[in-house]
PDB file of N, CA and C in Angstrom:
ATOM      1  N   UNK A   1     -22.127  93.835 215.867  1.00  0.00           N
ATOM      2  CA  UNK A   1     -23.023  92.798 215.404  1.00  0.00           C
ATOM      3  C   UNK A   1     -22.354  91.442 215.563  1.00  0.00           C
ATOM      4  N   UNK A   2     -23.137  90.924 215.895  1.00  0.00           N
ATOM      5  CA  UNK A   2     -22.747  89.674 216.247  1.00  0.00           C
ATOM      6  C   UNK A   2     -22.758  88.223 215.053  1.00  0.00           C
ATOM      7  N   UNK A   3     -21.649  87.720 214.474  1.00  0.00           N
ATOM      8  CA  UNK A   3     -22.193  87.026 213.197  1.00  0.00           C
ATOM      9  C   UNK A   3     -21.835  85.353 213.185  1.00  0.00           C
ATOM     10  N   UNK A   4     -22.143  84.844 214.571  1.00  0.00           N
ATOM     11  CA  UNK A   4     -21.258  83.498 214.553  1.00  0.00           C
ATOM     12  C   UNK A   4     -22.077  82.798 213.418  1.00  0.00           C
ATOM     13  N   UNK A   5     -23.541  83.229 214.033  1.00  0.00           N
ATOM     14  CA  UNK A   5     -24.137  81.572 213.335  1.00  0.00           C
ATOM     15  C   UNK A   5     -24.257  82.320 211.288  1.00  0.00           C
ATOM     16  N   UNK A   6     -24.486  83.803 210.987  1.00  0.00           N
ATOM     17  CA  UNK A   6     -23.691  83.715 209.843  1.00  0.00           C
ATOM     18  C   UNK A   6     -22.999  83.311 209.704  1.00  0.00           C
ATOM     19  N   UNK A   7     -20.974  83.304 210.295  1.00  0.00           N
ATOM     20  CA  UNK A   7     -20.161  82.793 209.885  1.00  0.00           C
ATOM     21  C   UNK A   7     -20.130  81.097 209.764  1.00  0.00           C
ATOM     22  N   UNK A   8     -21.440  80.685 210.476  1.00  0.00           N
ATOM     23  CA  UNK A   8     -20.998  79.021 210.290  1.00  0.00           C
ATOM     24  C   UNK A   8     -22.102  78.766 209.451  1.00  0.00           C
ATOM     25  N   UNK A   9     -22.986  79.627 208.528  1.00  0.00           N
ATOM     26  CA  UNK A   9     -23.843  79.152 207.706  1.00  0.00           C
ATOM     27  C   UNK A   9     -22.701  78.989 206.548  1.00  0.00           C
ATOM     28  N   UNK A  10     -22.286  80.537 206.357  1.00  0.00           N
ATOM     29  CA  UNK A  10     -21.420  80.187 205.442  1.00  0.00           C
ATOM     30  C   UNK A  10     -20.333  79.076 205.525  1.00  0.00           C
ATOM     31  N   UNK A  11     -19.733  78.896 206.340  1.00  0.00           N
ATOM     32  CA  UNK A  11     -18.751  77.721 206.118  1.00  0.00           C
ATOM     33  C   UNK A  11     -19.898  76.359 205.845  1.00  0.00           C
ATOM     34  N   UNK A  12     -21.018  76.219 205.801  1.00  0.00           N
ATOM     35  CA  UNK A  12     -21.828  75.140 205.627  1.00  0.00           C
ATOM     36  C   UNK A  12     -21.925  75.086 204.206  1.00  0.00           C
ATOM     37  N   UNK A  13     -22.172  77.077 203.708  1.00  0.00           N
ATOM     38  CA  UNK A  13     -22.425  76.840 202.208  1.00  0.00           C
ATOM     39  C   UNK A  13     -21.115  76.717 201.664  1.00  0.00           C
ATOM     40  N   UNK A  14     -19.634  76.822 202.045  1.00  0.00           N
ATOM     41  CA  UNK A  14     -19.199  76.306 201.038  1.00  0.00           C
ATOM     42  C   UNK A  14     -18.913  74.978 201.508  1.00  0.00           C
ATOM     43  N   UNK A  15     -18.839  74.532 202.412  1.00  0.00           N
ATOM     44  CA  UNK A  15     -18.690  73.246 202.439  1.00  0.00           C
ATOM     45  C   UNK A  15     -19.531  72.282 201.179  1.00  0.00           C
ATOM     46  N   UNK A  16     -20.661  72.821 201.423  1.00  0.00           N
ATOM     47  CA  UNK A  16     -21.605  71.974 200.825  1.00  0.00           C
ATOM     48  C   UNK A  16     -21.460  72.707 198.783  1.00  0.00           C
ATOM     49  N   UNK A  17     -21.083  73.505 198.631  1.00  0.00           N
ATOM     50  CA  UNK A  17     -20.653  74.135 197.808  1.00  0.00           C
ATOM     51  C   UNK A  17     -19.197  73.748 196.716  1.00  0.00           C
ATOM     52  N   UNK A  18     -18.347  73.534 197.475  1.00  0.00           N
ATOM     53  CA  UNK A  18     -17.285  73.520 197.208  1.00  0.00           C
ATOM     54  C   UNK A  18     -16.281  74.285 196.781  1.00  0.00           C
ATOM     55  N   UNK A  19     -16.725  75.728 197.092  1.00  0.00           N
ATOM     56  CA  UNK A  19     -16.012  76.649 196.655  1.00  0.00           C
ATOM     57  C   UNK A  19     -16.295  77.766 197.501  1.00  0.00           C
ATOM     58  N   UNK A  20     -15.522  78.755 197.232  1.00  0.00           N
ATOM     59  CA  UNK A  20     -15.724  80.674 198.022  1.00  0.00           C
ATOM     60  C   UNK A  20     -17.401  80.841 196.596  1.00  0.00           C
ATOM     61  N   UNK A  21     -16.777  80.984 196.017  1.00  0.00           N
ATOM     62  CA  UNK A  21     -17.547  81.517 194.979  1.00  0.00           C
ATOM     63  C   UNK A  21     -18.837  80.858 194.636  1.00  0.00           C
ATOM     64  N   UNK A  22     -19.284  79.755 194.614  1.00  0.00           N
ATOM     65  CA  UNK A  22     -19.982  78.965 194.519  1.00  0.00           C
ATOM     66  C   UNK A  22     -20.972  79.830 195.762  1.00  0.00           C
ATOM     67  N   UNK A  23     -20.703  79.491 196.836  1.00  0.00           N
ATOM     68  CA  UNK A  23     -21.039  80.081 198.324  1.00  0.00           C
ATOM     69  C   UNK A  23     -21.494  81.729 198.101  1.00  0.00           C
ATOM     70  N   UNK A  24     -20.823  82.271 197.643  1.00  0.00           N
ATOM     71  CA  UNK A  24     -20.784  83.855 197.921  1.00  0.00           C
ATOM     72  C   UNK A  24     -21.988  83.707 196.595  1.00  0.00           C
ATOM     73  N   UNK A  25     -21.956  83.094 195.678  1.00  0.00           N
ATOM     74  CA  UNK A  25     -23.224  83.142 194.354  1.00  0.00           C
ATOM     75  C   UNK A  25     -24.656  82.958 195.615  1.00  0.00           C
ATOM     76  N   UNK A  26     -24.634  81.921 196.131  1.00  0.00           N
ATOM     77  CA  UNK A  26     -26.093  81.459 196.615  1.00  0.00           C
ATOM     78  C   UNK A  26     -26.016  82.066 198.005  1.00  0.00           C
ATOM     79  N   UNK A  27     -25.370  82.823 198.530  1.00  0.00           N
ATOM     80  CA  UNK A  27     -25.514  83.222 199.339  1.00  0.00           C
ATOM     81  C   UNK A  27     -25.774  85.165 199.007  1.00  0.00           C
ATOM     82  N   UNK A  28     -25.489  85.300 197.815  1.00  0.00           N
ATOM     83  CA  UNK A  28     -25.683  86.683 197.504  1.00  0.00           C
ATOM     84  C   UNK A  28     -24.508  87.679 198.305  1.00  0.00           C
ATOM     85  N   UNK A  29     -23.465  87.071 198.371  1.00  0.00           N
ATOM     86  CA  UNK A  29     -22.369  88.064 198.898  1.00  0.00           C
ATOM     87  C   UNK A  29     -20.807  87.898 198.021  1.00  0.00           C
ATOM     88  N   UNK A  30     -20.120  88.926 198.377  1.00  0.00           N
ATOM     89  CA  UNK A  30     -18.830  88.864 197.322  1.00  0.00           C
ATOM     90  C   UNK A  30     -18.059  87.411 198.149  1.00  0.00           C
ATOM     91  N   UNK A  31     -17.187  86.980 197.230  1.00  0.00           N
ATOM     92  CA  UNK A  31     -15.946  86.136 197.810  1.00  0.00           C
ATOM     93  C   UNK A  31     -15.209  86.488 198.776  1.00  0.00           C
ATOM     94  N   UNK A  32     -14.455  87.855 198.832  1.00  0.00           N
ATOM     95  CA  UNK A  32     -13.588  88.477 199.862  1.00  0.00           C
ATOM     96  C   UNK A  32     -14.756  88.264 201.072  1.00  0.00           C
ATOM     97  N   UNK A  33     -15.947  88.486 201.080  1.00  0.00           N
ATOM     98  CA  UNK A  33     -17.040  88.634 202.397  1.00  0.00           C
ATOM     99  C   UNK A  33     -17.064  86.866 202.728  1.00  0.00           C
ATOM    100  N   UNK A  34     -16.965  85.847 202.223  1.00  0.00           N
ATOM    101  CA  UNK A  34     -17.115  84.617 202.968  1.00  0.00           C
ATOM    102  C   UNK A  34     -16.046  84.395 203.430  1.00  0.00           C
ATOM    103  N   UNK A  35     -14.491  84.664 202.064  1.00  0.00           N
ATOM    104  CA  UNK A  35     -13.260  84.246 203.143  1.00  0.00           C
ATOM    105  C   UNK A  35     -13.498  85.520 204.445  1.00  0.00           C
ATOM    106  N   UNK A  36     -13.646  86.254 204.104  1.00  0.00           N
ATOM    107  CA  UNK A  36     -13.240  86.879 205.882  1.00  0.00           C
ATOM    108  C   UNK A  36     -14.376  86.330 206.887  1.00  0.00           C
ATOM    109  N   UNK A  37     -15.625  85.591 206.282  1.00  0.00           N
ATOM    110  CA  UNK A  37     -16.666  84.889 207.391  1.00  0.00           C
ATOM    111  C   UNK A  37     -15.395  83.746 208.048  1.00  0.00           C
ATOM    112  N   UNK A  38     -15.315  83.060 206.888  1.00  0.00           N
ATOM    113  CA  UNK A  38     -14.714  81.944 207.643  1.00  0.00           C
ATOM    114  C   UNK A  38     -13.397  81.743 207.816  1.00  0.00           C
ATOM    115  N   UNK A  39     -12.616  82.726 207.455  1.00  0.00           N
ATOM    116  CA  UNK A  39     -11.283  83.313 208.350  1.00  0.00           C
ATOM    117  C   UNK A  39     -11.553  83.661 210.144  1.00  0.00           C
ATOM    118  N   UNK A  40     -13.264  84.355 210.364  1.00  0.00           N
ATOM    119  CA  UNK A  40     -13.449  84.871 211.873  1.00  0.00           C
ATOM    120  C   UNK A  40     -13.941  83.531 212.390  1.00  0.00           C
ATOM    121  N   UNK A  41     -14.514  82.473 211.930  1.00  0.00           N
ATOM    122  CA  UNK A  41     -14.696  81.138 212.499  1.00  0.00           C
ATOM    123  C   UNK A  41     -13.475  80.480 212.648  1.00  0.00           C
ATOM    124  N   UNK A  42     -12.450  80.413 211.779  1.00  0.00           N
ATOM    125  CA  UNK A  42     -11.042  79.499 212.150  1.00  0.00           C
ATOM    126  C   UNK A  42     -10.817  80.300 213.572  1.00  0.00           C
ATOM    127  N   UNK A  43     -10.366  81.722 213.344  1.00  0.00           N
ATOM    128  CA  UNK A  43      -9.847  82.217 214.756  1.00  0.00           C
ATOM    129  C   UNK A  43     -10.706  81.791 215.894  1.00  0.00           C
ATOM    130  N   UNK A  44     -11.834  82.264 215.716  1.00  0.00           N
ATOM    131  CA  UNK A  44     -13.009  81.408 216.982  1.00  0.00           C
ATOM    132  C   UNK A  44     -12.625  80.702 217.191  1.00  0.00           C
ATOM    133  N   UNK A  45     -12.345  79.214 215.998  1.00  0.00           N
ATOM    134  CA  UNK A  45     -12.534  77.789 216.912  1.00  0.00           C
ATOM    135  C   UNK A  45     -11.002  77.614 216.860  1.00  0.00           C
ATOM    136  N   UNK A  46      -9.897  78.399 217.051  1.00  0.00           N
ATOM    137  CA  UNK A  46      -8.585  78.508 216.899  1.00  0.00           C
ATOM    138  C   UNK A  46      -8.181  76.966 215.944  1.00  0.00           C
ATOM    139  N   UNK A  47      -8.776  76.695 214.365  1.00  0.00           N
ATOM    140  CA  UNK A  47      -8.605  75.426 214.001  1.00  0.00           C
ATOM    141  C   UNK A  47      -8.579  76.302 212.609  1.00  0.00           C
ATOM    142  N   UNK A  48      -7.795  75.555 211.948  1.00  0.00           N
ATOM    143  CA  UNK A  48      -7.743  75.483 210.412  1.00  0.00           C
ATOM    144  C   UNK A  48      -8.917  74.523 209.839  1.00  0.00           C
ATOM    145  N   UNK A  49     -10.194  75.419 209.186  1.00  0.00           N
ATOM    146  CA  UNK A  49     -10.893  74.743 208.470  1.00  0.00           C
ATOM    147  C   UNK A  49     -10.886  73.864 206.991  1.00  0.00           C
ATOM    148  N   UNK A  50     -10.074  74.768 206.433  1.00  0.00           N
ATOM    149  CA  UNK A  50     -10.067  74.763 205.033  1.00  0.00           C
ATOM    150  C   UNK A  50      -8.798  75.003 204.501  1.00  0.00           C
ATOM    151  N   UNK A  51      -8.584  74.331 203.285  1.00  0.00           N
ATOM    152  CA  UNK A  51      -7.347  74.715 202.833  1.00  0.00           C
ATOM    153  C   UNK A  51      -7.668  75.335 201.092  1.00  0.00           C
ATOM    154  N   UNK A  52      -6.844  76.569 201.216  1.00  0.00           N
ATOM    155  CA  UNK A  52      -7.397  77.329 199.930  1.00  0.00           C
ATOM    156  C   UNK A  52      -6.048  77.714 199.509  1.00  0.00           C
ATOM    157  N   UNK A  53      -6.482  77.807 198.065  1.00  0.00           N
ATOM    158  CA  UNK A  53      -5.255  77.949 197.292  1.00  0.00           C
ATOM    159  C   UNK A  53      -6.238  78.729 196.263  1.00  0.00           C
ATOM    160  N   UNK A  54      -5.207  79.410 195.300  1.00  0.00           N
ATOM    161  CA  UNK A  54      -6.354  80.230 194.151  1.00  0.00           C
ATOM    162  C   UNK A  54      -7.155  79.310 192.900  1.00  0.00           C
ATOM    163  N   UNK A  55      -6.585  77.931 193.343  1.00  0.00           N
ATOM    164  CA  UNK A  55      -7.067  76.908 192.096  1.00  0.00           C
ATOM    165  C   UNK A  55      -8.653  75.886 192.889  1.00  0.00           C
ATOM    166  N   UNK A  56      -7.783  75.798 194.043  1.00  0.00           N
ATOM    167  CA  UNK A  56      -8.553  74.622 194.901  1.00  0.00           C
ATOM    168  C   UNK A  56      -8.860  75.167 196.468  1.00  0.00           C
ATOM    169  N   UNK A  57     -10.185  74.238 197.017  1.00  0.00           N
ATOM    170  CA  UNK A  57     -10.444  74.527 197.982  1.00  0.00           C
ATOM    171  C   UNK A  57     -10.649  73.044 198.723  1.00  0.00           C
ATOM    172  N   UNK A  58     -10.273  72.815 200.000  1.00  0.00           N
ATOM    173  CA  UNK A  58     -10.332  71.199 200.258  1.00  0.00           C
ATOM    174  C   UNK A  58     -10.309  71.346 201.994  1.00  0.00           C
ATOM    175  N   UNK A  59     -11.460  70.849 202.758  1.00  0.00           N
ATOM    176  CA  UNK A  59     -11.880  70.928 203.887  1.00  0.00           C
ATOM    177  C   UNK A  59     -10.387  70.244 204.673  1.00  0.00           C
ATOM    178  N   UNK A  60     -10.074  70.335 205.477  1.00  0.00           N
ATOM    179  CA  UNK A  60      -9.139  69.819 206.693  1.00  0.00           C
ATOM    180  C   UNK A  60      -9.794  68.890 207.419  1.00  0.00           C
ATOM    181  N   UNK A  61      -8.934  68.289 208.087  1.00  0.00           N
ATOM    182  CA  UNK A  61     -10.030  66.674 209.104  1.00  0.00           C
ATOM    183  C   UNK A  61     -10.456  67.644 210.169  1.00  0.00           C
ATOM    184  N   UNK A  62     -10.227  68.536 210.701  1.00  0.00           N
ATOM    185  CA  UNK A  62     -10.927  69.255 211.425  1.00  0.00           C
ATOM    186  C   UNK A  62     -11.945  70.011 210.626  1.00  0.00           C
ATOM    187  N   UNK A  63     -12.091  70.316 209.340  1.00  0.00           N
ATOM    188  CA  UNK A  63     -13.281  70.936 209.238  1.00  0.00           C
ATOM    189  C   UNK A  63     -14.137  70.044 208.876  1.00  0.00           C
ATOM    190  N   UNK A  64     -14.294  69.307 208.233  1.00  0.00           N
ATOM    191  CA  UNK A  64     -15.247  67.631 208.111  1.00  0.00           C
ATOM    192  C   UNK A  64     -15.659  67.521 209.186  1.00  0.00           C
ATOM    193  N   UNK A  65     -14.921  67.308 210.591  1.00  0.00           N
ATOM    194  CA  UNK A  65     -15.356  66.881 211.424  1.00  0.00           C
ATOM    195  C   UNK A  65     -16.548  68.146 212.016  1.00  0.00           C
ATOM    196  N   UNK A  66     -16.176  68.966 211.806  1.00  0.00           N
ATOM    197  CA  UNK A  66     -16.879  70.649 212.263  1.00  0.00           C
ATOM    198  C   UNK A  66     -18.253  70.668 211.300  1.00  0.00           C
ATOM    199  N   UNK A  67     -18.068  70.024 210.064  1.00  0.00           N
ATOM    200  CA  UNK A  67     -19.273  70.197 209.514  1.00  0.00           C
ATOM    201  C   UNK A  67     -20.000  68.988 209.621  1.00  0.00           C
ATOM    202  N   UNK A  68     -19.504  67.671 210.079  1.00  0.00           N
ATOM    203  CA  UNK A  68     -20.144  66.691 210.025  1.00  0.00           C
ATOM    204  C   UNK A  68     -21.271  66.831 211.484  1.00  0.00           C
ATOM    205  N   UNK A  69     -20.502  67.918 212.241  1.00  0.00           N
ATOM    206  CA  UNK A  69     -21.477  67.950 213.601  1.00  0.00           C
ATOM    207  C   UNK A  69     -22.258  68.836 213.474  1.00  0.00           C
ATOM    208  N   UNK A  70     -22.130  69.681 212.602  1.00  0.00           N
ATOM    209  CA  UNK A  70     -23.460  70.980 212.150  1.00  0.00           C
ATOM    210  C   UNK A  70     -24.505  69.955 211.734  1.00  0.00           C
TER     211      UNK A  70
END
C-alpha cells in the first residue's frame, strides 16, 4: 500500500497540531502510527522534519519550509 499522501496529511496534522498526539487524537490513530508516518516521509524526502523530544515537538527550517509549500 502505498501511503505518501497519508504520510504528508499527517505531517500537516501535526504540524498544524503541534503535537504526535494532538494529530493521532483527530486523526483517529495511535502516536507510535504518526511517528512512524512521518519517520517514512523524513526518509522519502531524505530531510529532518521535526525535532521531537518526549516533552516538545518543534518543526526544522526544512519542515516549515515543506509545510509552507503543502
Amino acid at each position: 500500500m502505498d501511503n505518501r499522501f497519508g504520510d504528508i496529511e499527517t505531517f500537516l496534522a501535526v504540524a498544524s497540531g503541534g503535537s504526535l498526539t494532538a494529530a493521532a487524537k483527530a486523526m483517529r490513530l495511535t502516536p507510535s502510527a504518526v511517528s512512524r508516518s512521518i519517520a517514512r516521509l523524513e526518509v522519502r524526502l531524505g530531510v529532518t522534519l521535526m525535532r521531537r523530544t518526549t516533552r516538545s515537538l518543534a518543526l526544522t527550517a526544512e519542515g516549515q519550509a515543506y509545510r509552507d509549500r503543502m
